[in-house]
C-alpha atoms as a PDB file:
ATOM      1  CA  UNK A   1       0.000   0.000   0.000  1.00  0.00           C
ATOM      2  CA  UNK A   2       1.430   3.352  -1.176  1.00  0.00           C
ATOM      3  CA  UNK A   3       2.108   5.645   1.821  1.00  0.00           C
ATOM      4  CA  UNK A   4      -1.275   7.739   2.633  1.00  0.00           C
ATOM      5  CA  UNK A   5      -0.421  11.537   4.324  1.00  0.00           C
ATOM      6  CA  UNK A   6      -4.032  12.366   6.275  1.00  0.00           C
ATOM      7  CA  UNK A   7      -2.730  15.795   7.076  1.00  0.00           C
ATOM      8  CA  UNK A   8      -4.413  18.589   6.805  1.00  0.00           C
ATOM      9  CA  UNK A   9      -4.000  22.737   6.116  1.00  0.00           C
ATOM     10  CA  UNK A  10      -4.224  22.966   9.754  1.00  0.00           C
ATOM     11  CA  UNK A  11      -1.659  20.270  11.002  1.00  0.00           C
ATOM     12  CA  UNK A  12       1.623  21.502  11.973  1.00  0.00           C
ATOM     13  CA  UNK A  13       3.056  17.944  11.356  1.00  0.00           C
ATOM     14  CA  UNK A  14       2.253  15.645   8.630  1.00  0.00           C
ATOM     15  CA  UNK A  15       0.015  12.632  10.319  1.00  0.00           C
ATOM     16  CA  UNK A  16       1.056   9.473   8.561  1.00  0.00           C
ATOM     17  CA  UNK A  17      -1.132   7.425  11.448  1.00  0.00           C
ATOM     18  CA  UNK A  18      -4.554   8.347  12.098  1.00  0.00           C
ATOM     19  CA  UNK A  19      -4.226   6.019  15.747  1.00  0.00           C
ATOM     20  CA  UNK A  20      -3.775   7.305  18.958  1.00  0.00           C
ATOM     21  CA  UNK A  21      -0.165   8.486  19.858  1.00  0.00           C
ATOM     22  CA  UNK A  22       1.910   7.095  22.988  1.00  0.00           C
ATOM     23  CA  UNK A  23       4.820   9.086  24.272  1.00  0.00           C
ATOM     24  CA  UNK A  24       7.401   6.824  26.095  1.00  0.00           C
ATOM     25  CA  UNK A  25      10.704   6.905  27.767  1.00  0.00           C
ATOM     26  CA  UNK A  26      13.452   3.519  27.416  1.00  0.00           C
ATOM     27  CA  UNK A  27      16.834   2.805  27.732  1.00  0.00           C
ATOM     28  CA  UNK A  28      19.613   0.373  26.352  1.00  0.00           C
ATOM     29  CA  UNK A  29      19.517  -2.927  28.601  1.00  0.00           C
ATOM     30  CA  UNK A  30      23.935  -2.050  29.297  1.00  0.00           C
ATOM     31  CA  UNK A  31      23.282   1.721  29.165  1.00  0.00           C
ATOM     32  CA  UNK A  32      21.388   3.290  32.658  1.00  0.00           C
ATOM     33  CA  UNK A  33      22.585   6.470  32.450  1.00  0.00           C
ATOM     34  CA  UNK A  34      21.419   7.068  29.119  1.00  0.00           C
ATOM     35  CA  UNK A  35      17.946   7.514  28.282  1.00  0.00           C
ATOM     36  CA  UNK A  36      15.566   7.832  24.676  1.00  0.00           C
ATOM     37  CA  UNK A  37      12.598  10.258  24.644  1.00  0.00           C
ATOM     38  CA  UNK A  38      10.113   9.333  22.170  1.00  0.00           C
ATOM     39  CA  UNK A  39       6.787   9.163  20.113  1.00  0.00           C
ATOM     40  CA  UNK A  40       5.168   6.176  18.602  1.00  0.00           C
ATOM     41  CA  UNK A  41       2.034   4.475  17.620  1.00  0.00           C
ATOM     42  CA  UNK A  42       2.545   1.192  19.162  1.00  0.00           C
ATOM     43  CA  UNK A  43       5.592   1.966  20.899  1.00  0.00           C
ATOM     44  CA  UNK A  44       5.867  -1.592  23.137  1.00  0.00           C
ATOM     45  CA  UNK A  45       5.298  -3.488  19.724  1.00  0.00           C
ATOM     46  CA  UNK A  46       6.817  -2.157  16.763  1.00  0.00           C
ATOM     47  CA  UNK A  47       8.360   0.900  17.824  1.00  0.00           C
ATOM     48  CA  UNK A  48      10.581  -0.545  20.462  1.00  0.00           C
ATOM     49  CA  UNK A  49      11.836  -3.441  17.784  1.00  0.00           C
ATOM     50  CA  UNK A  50      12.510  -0.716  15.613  1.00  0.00           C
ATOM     51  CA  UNK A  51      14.820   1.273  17.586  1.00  0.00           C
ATOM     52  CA  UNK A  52      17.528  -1.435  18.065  1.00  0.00           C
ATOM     53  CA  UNK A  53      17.850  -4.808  19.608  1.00  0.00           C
ATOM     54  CA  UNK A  54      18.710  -4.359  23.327  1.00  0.00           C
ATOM     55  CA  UNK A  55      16.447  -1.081  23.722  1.00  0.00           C
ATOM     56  CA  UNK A  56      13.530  -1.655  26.815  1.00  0.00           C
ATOM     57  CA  UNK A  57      10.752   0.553  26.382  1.00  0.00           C
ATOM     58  CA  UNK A  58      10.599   1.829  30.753  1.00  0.00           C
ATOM     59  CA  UNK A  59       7.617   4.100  30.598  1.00  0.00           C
ATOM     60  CA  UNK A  60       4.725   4.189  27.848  1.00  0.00           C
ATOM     61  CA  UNK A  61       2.240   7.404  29.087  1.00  0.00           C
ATOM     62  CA  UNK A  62      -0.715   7.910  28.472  1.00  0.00           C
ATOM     63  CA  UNK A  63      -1.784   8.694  23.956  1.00  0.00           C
ATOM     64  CA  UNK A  64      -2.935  11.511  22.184  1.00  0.00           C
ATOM     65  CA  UNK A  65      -5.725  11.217  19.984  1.00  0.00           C
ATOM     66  CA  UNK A  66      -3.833  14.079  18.100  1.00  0.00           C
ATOM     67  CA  UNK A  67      -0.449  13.327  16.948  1.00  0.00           C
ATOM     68  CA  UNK A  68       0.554  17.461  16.640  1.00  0.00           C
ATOM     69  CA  UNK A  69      -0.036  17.373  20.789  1.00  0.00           C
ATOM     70  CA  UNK A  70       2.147  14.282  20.670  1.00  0.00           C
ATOM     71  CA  UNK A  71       4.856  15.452  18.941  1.00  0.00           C
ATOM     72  CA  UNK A  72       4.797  19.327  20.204  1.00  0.00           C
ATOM     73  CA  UNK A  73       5.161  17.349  23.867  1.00  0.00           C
ATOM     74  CA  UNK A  74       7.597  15.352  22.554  1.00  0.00           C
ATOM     75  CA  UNK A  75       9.449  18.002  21.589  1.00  0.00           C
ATOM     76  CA  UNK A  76       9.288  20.455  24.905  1.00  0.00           C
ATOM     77  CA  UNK A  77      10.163  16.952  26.707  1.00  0.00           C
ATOM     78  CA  UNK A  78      13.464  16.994  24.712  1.00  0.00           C
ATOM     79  CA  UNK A  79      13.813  20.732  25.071  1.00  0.00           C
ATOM     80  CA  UNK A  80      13.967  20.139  29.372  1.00  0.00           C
ATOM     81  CA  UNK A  81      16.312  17.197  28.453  1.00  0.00           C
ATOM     82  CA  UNK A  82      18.577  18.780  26.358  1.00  0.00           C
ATOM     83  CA  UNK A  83      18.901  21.789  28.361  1.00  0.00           C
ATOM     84  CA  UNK A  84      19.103  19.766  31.792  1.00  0.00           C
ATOM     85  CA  UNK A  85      21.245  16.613  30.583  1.00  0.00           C
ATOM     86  CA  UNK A  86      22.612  17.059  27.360  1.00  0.00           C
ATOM     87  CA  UNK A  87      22.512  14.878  24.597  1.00  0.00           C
ATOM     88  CA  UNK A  88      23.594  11.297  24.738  1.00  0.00           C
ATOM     89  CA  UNK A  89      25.261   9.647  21.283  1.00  0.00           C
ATOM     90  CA  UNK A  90      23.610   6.229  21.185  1.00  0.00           C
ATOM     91  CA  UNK A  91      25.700   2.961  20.621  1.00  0.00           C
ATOM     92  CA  UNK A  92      25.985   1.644  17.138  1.00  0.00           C
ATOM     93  CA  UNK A  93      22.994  -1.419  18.262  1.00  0.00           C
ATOM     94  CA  UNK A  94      20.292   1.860  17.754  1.00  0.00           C
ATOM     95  CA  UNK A  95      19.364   1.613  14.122  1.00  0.00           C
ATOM     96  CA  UNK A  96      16.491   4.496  14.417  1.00  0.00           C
ATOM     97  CA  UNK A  97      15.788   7.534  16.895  1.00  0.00           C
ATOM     98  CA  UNK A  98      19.606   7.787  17.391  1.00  0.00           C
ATOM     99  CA  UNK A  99      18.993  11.625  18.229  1.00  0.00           C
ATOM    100  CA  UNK A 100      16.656  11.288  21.483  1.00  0.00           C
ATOM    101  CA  UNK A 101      18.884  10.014  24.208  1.00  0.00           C
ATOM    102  CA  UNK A 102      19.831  11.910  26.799  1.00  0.00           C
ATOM    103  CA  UNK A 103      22.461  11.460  29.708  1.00  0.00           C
ATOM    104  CA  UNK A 104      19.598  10.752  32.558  1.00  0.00           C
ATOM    105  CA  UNK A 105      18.724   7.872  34.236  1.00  0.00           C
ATOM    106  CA  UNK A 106      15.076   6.672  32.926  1.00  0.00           C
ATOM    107  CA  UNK A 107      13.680   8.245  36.232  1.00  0.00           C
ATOM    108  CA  UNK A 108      15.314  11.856  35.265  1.00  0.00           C
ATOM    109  CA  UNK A 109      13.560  11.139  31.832  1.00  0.00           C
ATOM    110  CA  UNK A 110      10.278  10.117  33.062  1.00  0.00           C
ATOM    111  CA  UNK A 111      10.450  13.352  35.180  1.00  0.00           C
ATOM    112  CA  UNK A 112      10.905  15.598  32.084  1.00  0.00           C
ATOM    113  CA  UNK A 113       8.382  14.045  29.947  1.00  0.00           C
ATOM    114  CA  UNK A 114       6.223  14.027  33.419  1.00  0.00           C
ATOM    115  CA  UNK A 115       6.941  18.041  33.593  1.00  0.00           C
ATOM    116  CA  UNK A 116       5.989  17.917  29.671  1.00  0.00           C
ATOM    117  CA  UNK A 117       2.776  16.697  30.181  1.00  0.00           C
ATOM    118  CA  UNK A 118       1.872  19.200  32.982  1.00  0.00           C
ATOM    119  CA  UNK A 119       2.957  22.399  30.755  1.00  0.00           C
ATOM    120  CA  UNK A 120       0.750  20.543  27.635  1.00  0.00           C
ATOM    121  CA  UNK A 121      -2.103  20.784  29.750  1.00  0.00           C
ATOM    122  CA  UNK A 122      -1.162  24.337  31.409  1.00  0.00           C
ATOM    123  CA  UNK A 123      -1.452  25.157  27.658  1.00  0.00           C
ATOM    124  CA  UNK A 124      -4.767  23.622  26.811  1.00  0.00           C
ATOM    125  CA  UNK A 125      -2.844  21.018  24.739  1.00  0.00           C
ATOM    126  CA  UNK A 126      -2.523  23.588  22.544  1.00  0.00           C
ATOM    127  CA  UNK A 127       0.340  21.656  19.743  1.00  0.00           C
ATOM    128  CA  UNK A 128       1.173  25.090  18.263  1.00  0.00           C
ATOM    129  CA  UNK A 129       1.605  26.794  21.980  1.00  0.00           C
ATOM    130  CA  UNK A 130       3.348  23.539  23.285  1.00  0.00           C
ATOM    131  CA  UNK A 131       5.559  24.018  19.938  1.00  0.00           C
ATOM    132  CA  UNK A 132       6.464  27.339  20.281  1.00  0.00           C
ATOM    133  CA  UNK A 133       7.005  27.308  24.416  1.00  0.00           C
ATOM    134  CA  UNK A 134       9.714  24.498  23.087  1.00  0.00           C
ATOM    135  CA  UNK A 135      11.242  27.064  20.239  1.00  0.00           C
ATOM    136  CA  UNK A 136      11.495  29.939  23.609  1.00  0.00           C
ATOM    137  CA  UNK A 137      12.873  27.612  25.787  1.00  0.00           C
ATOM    138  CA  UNK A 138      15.782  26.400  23.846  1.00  0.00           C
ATOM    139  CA  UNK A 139      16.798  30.044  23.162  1.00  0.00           C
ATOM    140  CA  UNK A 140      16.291  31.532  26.201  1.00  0.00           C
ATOM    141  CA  UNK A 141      18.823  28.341  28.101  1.00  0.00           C
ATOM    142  CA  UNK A 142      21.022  27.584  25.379  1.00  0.00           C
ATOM    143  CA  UNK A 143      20.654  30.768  22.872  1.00  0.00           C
ATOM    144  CA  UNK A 144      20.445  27.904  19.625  1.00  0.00           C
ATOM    145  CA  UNK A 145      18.689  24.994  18.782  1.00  0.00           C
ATOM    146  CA  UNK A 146      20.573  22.020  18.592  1.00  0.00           C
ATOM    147  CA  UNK A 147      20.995  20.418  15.312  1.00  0.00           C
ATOM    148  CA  UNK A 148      19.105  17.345  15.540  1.00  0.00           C
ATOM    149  CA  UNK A 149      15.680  19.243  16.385  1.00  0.00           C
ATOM    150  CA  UNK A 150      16.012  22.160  13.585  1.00  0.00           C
ATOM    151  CA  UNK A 151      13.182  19.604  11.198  1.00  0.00           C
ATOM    152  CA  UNK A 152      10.732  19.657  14.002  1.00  0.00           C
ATOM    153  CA  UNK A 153      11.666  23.214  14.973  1.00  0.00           C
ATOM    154  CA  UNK A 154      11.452  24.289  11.240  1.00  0.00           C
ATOM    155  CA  UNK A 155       7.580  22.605  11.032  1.00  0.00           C
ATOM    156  CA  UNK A 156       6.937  24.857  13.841  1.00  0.00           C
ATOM    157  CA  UNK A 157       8.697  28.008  12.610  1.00  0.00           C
ATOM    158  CA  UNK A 158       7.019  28.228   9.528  1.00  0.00           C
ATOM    159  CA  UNK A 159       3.817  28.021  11.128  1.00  0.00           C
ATOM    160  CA  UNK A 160       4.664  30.603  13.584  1.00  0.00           C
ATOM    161  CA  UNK A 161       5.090  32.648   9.974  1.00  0.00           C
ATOM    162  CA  UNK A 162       2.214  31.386   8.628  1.00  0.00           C
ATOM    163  CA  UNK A 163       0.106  32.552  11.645  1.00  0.00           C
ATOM    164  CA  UNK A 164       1.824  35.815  12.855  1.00  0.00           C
ATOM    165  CA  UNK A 165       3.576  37.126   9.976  1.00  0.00           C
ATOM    166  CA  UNK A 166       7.490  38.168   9.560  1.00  0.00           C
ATOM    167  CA  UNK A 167       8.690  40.079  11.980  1.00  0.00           C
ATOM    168  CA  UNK A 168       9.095  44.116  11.279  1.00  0.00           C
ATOM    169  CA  UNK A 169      12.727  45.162  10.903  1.00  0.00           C
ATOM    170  CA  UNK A 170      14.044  47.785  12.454  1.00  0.00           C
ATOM    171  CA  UNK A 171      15.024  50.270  10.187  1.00  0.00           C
ATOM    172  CA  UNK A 172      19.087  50.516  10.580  1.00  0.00           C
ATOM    173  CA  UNK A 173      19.183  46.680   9.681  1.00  0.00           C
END
């Protein structure tokens, strides 16, 4: 079956899934001080096979019917990661998701994506909000956003165009 995209005009990511969305936090079975951050559809089944061979899924929370609230918590999750732990590399066994591990234990992990959660609702679950809190948060701790976020950031930027317009420029520039 050809690959289907059910997005729509008003989706900041493109929804290949139309199924609830899990967020979850797992670790390498040798590796306790480094922990993954992620989003999947069936993310004990597939998902967790996917990402490499010794990888435990720790923590599956609770899914999103929308997969733009998914992914915009996803992404403030590794924004308090990032800026709290730093970035792990993962071992050469992780064959997909190599850029969401972090150097926490799964606890520190499930904390963040625990603190995640709490702002998504704060925010109404809100996936544009939740997406642009993430954008602020990285710039106001670490002035840049690390490399391995700018596709995610760059869905989010554009529709922070799209919705507010450039910004003026001042007139010296």
């Amino acid at each position: 079956m050809p690959y289907q995209d059910y997005s729509t005009p008003a989706d900041i990511w493109s929804k290949p899934s139309l199924r609830p969305c899990h967020l979850y936090v797992g670790q390498e079975a040798d590796r306790p001080n480094e922990s993954k951050a992620g989003c999947g559809v069936d993310p004990r089944g597939q998902r967790a096979k996917g990402i490499g061979k010794d990888f435990e899924m720790r923590t599956v929370f609770r899914p999103f019917e929308d997969r733009d609230v998914a992914n915009a918590v996803e992404m403030l999750c590794h924004a308090y990661l990032t800026v709290k732990f730093g970035r792990a590399i993962a071992s050469e066994k992780i064959v997909s998701g190599r850029s969401e591990f972090f150097n926490c234990t799964d606890a520190q992990a499930h904390g963040a994506m625990a603190a995640a959660y709490k702002k998504a609702k704060a925010m109404n679950y809100d996936a544009y909000e939740i997406g642009r809190y993430a954008l602020g948060y990285f710039l106001e701790h670490l002035g840049y956003f690390p490399h391995d976020n700018k596709r995610n950031f760059g869905y989010i930027a554009l529709r922070v165009l799209q919705t507010e317009g450039l910004p003026e420029r001042k007139a010296n520039a």
